[in-house]
Protein backbone atom coordinates (compact mmCIF):
# COMPACT_ATOMS: atom_id res chain seq x y z
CA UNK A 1 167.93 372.79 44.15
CA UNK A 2 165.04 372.01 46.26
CA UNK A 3 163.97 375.17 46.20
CA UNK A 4 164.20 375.38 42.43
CA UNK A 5 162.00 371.93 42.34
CA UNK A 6 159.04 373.69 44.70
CA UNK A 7 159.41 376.82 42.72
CA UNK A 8 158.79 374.88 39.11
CA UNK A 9 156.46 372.99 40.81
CA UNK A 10 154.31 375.11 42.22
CA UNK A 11 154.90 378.26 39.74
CA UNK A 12 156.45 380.50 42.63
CA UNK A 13 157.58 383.58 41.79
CA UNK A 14 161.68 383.75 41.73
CA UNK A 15 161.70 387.42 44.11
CA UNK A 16 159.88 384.64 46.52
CA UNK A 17 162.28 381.83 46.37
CA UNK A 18 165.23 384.50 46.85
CA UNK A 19 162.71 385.84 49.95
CA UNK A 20 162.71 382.12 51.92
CA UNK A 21 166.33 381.74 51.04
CA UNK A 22 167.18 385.06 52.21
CA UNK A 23 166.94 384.18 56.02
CA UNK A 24 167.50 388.02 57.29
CA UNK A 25 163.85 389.15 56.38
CA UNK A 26 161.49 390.99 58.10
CA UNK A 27 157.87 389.74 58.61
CA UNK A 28 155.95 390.56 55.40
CA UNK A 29 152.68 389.23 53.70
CA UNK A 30 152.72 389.36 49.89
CA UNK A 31 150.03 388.56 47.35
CA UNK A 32 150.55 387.21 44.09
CA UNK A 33 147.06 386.88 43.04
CA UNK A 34 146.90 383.04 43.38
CA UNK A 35 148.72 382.43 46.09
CA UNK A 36 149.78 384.13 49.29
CA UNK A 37 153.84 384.40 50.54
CA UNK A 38 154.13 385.19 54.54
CA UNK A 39 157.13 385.18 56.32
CA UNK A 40 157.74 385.19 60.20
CA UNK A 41 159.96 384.79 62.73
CA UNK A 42 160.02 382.02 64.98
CA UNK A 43 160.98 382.52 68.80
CA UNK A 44 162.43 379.65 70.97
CA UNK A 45 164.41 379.60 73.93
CA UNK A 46 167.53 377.99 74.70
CA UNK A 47 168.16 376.03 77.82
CA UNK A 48 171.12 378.97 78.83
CA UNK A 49 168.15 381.44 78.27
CA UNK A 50 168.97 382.69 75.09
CA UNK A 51 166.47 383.68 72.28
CA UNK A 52 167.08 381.37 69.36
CA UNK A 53 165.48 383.26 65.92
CA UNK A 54 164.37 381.00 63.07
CA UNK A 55 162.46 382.14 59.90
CA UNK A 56 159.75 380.42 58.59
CA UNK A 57 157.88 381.36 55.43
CA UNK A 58 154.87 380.31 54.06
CA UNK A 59 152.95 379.76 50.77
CA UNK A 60 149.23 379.96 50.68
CA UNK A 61 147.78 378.49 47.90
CA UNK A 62 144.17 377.26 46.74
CA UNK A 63 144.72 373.94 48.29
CA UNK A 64 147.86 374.14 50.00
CA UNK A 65 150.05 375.25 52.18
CA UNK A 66 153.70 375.20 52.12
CA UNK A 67 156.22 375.74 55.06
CA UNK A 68 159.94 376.68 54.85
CA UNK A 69 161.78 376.24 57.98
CA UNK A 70 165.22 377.90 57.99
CA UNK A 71 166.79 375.32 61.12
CA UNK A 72 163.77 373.23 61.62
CA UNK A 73 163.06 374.18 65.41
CA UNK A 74 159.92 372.47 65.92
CA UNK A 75 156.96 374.41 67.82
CA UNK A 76 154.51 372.69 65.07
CA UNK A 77 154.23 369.16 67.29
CA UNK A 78 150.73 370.13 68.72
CA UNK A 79 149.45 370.78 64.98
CA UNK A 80 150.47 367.79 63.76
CA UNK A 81 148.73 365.83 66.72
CA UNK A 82 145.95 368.04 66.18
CA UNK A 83 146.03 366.58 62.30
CA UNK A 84 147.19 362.85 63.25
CA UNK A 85 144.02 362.55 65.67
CA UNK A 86 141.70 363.28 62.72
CA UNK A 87 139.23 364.87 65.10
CA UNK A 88 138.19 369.46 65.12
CA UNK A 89 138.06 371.86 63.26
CA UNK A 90 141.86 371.40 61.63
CA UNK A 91 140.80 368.30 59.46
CA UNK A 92 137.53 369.55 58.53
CA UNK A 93 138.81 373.42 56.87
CA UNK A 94 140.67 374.18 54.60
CA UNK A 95 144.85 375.29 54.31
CA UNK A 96 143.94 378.78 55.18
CA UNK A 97 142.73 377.60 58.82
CA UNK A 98 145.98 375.23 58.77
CA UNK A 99 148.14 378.49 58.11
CA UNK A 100 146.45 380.15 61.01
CA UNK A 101 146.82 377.05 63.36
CA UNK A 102 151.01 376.89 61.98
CA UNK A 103 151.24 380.84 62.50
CA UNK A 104 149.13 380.42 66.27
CA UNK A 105 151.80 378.20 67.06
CA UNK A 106 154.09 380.58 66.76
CA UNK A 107 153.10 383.84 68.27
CA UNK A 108 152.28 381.24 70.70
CA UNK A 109 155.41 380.31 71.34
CA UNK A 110 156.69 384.57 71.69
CA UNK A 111 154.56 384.44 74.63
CA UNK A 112 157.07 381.64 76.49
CA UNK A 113 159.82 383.60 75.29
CA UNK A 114 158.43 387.14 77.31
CA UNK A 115 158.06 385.04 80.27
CA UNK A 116 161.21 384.00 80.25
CA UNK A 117 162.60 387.49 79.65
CA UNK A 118 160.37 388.44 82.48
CA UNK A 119 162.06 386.01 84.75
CA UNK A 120 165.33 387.23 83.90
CA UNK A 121 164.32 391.04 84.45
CA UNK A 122 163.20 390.19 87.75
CA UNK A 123 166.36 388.03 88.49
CA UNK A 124 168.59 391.21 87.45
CA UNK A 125 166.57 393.50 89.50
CA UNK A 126 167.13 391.57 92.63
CA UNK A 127 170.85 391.36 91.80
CA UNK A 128 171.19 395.30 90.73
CA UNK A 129 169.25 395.73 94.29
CA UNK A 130 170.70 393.29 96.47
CA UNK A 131 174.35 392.98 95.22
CA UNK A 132 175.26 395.07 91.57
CA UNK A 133 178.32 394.08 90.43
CA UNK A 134 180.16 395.16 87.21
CA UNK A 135 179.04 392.07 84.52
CA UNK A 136 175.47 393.33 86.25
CA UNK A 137 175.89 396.24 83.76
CA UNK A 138 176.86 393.87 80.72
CA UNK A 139 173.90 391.94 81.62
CA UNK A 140 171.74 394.97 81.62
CA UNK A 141 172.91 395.55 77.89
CA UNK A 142 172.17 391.71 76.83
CA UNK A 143 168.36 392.21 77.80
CA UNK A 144 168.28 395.06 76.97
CA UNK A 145 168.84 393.63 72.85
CA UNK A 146 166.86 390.55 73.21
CA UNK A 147 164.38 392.61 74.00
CA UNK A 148 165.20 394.96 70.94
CA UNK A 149 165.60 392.17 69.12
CA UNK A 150 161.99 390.81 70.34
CA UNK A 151 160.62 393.92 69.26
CA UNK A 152 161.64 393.78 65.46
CA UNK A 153 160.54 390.88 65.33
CA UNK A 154 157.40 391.26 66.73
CA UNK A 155 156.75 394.80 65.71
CA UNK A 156 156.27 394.10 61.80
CA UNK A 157 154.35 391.25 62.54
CA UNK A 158 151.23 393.48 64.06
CA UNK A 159 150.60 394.94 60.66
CA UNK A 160 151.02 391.66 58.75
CA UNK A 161 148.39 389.45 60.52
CA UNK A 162 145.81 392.95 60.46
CA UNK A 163 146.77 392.78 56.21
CA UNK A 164 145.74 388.95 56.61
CA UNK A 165 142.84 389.36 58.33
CA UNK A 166 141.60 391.76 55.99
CA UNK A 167 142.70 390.51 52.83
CA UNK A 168 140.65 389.92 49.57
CA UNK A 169 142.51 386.96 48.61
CA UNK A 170 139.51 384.49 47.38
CA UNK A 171 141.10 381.44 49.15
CA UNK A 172 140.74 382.62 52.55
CA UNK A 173 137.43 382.24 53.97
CA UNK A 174 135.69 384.61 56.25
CA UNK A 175 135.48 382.07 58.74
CA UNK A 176 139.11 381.98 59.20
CA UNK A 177 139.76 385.43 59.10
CA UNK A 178 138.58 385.90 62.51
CA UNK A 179 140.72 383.46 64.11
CA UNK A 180 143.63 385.41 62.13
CA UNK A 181 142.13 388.53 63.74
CA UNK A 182 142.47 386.77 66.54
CA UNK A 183 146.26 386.49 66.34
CA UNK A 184 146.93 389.54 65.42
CA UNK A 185 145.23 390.52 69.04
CA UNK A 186 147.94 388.20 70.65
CA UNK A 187 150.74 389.97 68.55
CA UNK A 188 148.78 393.29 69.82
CA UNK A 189 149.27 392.35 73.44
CA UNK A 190 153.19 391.08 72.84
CA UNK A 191 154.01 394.39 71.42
């Protein structure tokens, strides 16, 4: 029902409301001529080490931009501080540089998550080295699809933040394409 009320609202497009409530997509970046739809996966980290998955999607209008958070894991604090202190660049643009400072947030965030894969690789190395025992194999497997997992997530994204930073769309402004260019480096150097 909330959904619905953004959708009427804001004249989205029904294949885009069935998109954000359709948590299983892939990163994708769709234009519907006055307003852009972007959706992402978000990459946390549990406390055991696991890779929690969230999606977020996004709607780009004129004058706005709208989030959808599918658990509401929060790596958005910084932006909002950023907003609440009044001071930068983020109060003074537009929403296209707040969509890039929400999306930098999370790729962001993918870099704390290979770290702590990278941690764990290491730990398993010593282990398979020092003392291998057989749940060293089953632990071999588990990294082995994070980091699959990591991958599809990641993977799509290259290709959707080079579409952004190229895009036509007459709401985005020059200006902030280049700091979208530069996230789609970051999402270079993760993949």
């Amino acid at each position: 029902e909330v959904l619905e009320g953004f959708g009427k609202h804001f004249g989205l497009h029904p294949l885009l409301l069935e998109d954000i409530a359709n948590t299983d997509q892939r990163p994708k970046l769709d234009d519907y001529e006055t307003y852009l739809f972007l959706v992402m996966k978000m990459l946390t980290t549990s406390d055991r080490g696991d890779i929690l998955v969230e999606q977020v999607s996004f709607v780009l209008g004129r004058n706005y931009v709208l989030s959808f958070q599918e658990n509401g894991t929060d790596v958005f604090q910084p932006v909002r501080e950023r907003l609440r202190g009044g001071k930068g660049r983020l109060r003074q643009s537009g929403a296209d540089y707040l969509l890039y400072a929400l999306v930098d947030a999370i790729v962001d965030q993918y870099f704390a998550v290979l770290e702590m894969l990278g941690e764990k690789i290491e730990a398993l190395q010593q282990t398979v080295v020092a003392d291998p025992q057989p749940e060293t194999l089953k632990d071999i497997h588990a990294l082995k699809r994070q980091l699959l997992f990591l991958r599809r997530a990641v993977w799509p994204l290259r290709d959707v933040m080079n579409n952004l930073s190229r895009s036509d769309c007459p709401f985005l402004q020059q200006t902030t394409k280049v700091f979208f260019r530069d996230v789609y480096d970051h999402v270079v150097q993760i993949v």
